[in-house]
Protein backbone atom coordinates (compact mmCIF):
# COMPACT_ATOMS: atom_id res chain seq x y z
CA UNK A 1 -12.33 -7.77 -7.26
CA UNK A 2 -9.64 -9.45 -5.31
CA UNK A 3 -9.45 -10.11 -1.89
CA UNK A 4 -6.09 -10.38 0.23
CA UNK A 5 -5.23 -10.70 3.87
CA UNK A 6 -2.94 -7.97 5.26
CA UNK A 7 0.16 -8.58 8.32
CA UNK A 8 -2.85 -8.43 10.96
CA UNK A 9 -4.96 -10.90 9.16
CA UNK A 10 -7.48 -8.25 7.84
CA UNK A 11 -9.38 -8.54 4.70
CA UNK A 12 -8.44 -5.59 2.28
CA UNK A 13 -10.55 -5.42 -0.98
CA UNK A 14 -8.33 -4.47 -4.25
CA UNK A 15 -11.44 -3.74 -6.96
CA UNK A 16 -10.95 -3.41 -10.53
CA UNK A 17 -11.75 0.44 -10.75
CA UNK A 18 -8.63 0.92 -8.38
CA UNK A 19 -6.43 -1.53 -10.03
CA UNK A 20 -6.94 0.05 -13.66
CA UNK A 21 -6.63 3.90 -11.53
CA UNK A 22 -2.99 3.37 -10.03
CA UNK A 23 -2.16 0.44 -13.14
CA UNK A 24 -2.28 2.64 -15.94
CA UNK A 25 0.21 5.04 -14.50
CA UNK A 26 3.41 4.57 -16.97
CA UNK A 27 5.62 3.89 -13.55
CA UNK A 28 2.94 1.21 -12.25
CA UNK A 29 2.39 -1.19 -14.85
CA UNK A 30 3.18 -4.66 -14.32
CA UNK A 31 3.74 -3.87 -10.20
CA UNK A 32 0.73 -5.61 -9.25
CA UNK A 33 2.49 -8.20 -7.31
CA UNK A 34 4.22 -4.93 -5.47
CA UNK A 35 0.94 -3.77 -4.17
CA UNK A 36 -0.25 -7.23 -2.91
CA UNK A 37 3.29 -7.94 -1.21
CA UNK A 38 3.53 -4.98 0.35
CA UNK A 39 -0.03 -5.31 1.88
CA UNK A 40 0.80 -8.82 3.06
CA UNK A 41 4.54 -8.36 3.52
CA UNK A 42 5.28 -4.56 4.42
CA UNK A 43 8.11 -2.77 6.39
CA UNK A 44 6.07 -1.01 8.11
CA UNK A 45 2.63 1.17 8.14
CA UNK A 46 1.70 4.77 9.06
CA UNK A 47 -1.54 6.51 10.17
CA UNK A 48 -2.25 9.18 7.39
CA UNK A 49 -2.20 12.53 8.84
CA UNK A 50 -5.00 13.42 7.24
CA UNK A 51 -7.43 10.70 7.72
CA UNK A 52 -6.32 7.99 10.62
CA UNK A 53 -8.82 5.55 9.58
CA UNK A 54 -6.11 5.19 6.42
CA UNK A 55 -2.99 3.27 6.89
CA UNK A 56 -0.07 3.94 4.65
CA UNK A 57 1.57 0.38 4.21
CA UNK A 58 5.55 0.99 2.59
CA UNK A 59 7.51 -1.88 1.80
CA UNK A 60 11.38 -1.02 0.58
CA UNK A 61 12.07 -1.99 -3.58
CA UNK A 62 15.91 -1.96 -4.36
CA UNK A 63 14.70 -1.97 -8.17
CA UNK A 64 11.74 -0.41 -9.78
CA UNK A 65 11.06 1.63 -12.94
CA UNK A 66 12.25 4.88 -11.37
CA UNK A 67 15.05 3.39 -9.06
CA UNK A 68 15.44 2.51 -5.73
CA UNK A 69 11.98 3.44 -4.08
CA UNK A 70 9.36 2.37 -1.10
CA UNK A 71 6.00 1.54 -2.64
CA UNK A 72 3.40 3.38 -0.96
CA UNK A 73 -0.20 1.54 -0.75
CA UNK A 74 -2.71 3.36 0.89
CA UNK A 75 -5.56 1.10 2.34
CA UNK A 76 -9.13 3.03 4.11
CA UNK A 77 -10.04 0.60 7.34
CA UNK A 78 -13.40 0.64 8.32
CA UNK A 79 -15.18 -1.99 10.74
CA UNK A 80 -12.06 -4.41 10.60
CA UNK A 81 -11.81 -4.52 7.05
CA UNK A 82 -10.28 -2.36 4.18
CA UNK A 83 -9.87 -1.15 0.59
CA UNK A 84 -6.68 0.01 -1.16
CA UNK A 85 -6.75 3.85 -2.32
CA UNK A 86 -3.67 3.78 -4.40
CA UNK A 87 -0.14 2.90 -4.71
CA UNK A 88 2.50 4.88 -5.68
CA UNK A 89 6.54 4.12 -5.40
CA UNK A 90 8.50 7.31 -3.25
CA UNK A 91 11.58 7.94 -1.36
CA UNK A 92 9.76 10.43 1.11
CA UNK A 93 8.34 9.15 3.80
CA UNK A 94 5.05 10.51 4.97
CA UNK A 95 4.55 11.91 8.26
CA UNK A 96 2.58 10.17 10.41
CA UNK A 97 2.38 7.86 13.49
CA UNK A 98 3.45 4.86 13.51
CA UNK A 99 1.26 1.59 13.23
CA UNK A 100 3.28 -1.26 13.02
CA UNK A 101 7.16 -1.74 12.11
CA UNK A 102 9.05 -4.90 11.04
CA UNK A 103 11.43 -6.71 13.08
């Protein structure tokens, strides 16, 4: 398992089970550095609709394996810290409140 520190200074876990889930996706492989920049670098982050104790973290790619695309990491927060869901690259953004937005 690997641990990183997100823009707020929060741990957020990134196990092996979810690295091998959104990894082995044909579009995914070798954008493992993607995920972890965009969860210590992002453009900005989203409540999810659906759940509000996930935060959608998108960070802008000019190249990836299916174009110009935001990579979408979804990370659950509970008591301060967090785990990443998945990651996904996609030019829709989802709706949402916002969190936090880059300067």
């Amino acid at each position: 398992m690997e641990m990183l520190i997100d823009i707020f200074g929060r741990k957020i876990r990134f196990t092996e089970e979810r690295k091998f889930h959104i990894l082995k996706r044909a579009e995914m492989k070798e954008q493992e550095s993607k995920i972890i920049e965009t969860i210590k670098e992002p453009d900005f982050i989203r409540h999810s609709i659906s759940d509000k104790s996930v935060h959608l973290y998108y960070k802008f790619y000019p190249k990836t394996p299916v174009g110009d695309k935001y990579l979408l990491t979804a990370v659950k927060l509970f008591n301060g810290e967090g785990f990443i869901i998945t990651a996904f690259f996609t030019d829709k953004i989802k709706r949402g409140e916002g969190v936090w937005k880059k300067e």
